[in-house]
N, C-alpha and C. Protein backbone atom coordinates (compact mmCIF):
# COMPACT_ATOMS: atom_id res chain seq x y z
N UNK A 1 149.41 53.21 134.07
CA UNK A 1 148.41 52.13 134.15
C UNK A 1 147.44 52.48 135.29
N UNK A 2 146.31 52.13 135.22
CA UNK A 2 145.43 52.50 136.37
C UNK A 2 144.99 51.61 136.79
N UNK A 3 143.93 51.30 137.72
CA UNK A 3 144.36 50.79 139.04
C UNK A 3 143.29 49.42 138.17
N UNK A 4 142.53 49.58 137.94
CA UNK A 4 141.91 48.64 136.84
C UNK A 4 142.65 47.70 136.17
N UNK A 5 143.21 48.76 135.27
CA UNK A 5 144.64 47.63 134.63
C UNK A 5 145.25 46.79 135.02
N UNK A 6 145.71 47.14 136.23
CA UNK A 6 146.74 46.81 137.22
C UNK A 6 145.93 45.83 138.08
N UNK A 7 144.84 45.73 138.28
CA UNK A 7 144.07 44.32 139.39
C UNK A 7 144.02 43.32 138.20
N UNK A 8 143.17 43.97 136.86
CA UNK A 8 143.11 42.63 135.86
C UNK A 8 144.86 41.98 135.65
N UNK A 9 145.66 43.01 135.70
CA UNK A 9 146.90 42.42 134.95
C UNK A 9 147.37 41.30 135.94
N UNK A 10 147.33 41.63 137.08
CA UNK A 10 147.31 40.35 138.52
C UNK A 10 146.88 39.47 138.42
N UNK A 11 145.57 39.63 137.52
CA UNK A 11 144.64 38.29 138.02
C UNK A 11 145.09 37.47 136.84
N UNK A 12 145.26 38.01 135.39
CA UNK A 12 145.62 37.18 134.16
C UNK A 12 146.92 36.58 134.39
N UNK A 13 147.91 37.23 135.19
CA UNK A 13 149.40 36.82 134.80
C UNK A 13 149.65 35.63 136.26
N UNK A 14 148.64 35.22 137.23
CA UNK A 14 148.84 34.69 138.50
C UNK A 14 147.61 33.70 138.22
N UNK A 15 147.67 32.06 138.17
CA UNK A 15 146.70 31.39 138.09
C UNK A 15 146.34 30.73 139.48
N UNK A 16 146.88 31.21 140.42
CA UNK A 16 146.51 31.25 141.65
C UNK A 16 146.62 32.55 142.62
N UNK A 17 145.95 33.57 143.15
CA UNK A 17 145.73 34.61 143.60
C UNK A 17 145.10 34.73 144.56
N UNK A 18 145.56 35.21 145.33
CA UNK A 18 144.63 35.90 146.77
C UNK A 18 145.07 37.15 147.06
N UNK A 19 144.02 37.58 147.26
CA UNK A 19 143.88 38.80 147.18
C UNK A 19 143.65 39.29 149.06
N UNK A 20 144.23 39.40 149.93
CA UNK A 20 144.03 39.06 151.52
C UNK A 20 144.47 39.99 152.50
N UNK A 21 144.48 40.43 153.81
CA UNK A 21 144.80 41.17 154.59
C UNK A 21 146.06 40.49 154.95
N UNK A 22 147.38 41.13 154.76
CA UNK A 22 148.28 40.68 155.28
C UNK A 22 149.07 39.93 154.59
N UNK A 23 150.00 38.93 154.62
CA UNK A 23 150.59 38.47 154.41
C UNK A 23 150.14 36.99 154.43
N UNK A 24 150.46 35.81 153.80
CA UNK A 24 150.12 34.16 154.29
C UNK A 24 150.84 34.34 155.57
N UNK A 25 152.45 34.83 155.63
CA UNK A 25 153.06 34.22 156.67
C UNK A 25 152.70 35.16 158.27
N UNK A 26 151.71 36.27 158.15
CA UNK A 26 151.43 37.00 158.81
C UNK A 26 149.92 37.52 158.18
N UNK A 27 149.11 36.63 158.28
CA UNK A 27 147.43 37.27 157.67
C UNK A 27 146.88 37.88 159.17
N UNK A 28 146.23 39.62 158.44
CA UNK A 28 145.75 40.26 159.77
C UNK A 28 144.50 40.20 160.02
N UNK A 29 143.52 39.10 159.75
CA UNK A 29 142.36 38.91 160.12
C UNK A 29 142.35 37.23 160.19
N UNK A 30 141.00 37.28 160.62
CA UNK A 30 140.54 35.92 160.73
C UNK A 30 140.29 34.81 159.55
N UNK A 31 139.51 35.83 158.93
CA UNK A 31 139.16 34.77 157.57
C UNK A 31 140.44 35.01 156.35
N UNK A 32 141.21 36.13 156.12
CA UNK A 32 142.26 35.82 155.53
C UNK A 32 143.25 34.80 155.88
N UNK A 33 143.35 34.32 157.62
CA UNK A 33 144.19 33.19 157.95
C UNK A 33 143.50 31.71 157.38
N UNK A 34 142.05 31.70 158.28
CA UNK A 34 141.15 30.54 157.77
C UNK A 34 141.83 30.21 155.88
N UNK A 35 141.56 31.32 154.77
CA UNK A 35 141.69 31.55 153.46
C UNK A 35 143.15 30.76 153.32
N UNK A 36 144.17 31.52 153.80
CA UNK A 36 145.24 31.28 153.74
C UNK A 36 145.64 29.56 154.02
N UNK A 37 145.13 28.95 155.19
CA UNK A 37 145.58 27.61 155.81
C UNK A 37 144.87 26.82 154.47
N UNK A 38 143.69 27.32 154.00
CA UNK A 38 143.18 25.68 153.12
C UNK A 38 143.88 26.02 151.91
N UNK A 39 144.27 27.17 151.68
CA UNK A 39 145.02 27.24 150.05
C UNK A 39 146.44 26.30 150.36
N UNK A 40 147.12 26.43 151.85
CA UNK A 40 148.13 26.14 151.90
C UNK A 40 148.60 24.59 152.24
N UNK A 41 147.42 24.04 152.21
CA UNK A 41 146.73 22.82 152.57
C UNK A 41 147.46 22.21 151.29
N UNK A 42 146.73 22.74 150.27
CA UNK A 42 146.83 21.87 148.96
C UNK A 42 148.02 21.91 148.38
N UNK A 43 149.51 22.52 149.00
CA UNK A 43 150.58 22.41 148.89
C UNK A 43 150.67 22.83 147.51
N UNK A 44 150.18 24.00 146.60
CA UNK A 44 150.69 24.60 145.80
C UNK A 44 151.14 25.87 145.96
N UNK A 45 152.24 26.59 145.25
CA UNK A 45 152.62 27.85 144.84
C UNK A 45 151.58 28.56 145.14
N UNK A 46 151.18 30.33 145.69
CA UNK A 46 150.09 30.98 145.25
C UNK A 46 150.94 32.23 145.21
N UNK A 47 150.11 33.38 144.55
CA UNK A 47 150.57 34.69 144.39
C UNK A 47 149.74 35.56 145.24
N UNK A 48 150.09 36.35 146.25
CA UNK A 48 148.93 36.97 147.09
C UNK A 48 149.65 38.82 146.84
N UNK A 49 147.56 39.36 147.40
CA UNK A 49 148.31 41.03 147.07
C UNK A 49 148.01 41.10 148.39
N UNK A 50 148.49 42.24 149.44
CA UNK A 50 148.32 42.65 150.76
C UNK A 50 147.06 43.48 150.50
N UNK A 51 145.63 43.76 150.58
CA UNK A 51 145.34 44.53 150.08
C UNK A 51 145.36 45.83 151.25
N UNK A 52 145.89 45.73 152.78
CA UNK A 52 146.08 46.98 153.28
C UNK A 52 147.45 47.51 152.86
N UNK A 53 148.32 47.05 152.37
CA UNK A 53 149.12 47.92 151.87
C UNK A 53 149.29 48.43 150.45
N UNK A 54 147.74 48.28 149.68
CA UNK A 54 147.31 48.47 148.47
C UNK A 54 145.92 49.28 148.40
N UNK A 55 145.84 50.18 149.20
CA UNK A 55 144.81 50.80 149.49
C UNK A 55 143.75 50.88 148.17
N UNK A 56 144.74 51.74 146.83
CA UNK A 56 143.74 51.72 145.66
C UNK A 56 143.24 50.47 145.34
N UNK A 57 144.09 49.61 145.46
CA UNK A 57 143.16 47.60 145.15
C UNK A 57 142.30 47.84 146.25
N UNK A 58 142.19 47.69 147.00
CA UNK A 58 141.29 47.45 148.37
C UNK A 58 140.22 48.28 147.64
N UNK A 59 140.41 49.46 147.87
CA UNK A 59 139.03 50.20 147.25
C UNK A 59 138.17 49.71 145.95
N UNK A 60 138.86 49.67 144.88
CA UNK A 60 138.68 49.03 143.51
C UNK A 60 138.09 48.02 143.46
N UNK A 61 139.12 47.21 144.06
CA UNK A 61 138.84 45.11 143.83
C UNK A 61 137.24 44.66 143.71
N UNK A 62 136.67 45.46 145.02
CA UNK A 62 134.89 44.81 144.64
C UNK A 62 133.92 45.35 143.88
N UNK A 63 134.66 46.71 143.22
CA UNK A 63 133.45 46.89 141.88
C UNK A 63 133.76 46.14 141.02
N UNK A 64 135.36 46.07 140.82
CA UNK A 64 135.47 45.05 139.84
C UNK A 64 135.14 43.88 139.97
N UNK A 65 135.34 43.18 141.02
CA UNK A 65 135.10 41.66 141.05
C UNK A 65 133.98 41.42 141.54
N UNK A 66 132.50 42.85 141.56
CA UNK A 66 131.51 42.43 142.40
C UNK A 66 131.44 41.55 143.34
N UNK A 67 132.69 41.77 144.59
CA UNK A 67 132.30 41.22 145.18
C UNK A 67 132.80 42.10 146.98
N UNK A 68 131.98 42.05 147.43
CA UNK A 68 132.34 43.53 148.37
C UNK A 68 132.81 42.93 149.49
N UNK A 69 133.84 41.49 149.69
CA UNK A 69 134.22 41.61 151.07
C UNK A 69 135.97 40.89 150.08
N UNK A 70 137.03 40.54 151.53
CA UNK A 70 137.79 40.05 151.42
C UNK A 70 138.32 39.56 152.65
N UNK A 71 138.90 37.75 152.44
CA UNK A 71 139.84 37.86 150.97
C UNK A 71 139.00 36.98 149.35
N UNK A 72 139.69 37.70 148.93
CA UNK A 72 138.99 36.97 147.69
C UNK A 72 140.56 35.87 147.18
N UNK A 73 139.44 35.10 146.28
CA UNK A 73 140.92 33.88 145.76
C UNK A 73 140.23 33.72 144.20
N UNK A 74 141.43 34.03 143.26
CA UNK A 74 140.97 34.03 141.42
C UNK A 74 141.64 32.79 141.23
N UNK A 75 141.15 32.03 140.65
CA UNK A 75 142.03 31.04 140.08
C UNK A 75 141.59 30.76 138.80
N UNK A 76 143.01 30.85 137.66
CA UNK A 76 142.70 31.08 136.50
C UNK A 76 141.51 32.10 135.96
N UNK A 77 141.89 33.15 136.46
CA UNK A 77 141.13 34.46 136.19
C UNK A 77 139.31 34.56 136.61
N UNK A 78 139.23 33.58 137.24
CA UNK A 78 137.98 33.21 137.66
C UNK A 78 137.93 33.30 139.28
N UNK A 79 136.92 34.59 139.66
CA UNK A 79 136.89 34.50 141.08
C UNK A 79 136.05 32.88 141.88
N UNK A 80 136.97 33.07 142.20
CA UNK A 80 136.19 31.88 143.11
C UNK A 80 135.03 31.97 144.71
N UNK A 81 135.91 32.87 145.11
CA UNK A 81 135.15 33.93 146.35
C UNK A 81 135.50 34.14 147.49
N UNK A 82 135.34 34.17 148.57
CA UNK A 82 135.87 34.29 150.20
C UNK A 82 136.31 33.31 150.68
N UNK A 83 136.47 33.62 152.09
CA UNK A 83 136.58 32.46 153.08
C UNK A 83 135.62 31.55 153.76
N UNK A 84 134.20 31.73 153.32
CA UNK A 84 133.34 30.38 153.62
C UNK A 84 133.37 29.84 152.30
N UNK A 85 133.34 30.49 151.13
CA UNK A 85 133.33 29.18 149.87
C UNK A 85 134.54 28.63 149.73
N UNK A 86 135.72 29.02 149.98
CA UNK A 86 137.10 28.33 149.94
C UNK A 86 137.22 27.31 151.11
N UNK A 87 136.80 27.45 152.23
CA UNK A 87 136.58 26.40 153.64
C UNK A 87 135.96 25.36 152.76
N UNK A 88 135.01 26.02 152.35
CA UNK A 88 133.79 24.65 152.13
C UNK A 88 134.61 23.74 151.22
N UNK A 89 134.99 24.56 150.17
CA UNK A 89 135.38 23.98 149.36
C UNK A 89 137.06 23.00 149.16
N UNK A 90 137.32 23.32 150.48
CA UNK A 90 138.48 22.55 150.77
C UNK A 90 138.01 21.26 151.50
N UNK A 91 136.64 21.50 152.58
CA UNK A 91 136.88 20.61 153.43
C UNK A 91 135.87 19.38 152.12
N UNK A 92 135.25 19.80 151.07
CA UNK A 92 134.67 18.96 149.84
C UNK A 92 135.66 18.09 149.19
N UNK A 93 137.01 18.92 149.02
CA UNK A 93 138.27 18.51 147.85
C UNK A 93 138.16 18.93 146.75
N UNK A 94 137.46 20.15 146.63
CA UNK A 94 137.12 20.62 145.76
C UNK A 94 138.19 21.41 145.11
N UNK A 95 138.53 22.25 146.51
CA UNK A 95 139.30 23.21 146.06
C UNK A 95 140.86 22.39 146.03
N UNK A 96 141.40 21.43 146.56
CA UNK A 96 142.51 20.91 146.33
C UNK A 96 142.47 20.40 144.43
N UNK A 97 141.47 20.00 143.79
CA UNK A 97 141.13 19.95 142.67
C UNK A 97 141.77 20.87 141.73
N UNK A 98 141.29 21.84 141.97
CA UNK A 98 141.08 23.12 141.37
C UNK A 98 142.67 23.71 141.35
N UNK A 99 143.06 23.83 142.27
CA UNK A 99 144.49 24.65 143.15
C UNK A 99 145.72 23.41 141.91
N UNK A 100 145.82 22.14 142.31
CA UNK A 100 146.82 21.41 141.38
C UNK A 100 146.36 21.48 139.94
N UNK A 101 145.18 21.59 139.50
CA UNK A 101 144.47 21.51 137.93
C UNK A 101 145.07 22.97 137.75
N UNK A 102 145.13 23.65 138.21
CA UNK A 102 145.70 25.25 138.02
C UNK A 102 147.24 25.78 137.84
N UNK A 103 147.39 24.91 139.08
CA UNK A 103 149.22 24.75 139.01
C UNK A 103 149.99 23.69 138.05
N UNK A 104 149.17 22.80 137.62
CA UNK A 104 149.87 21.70 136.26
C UNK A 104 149.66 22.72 135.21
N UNK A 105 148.50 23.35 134.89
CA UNK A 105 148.67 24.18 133.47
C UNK A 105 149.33 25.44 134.02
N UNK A 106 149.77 26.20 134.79
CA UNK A 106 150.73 27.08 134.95
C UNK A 106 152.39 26.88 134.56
N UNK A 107 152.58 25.14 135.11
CA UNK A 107 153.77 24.70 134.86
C UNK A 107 154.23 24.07 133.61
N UNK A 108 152.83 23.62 133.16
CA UNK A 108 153.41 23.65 131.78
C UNK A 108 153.14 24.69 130.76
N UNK A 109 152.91 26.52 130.97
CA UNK A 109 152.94 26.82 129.89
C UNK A 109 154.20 27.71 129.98
């Protein structure tokens, strides 16, 4: 499988995704922590990739997802984007919206 395969197959089979430096319980930057606290806010499940210990994703991820920084967050196969549109969009309720509307159809299929 190549490395293509393998980012789409992440993003289809995980309806919540982040894609981030580090770990949630250890994120190694700033805006992957910022990323991390409002996803974790909304008290759902998420699936995250490390992308420094995924070097080929790291490289890959922003031709594919046109989008050239990280962390990025897909929900339901739809990028959503970094850590100022996920802030914003937490401190709106937007993204708490989005995050349980994602995790009810995950749990029920």
């Amino acid at each position: 499988m190549d490395i293509l395969d393998t980012i789409k197959e992440q993003i289809q089979s995980n309806s919540i995704l982040l894609y981030m430096k580090g770990s949630p319980n250890q994120p190694q930057c700033g805006f992957s922590a910022q990323t991390v606290q409002a996803l974790m806010a909304c008290g759902e499940r998420f699936a995250y990739v490390d992308i420094l210990s995924n070097p080929d994703i790291r490289a890959n991820l922003p031709k594919y997802a046109n989008w050239p920084t990280f962390p990025q967050l897909w929900i339901n196969g739809e990028l959503i984007g970094g850590c100022d549109i996920v802030t914003e969009m937490h401190a709106s309720g937007e993204l708490l919206a989005l995050v349980k509307e994602a995790a009810a159809a995950q749990s029920a299929s």
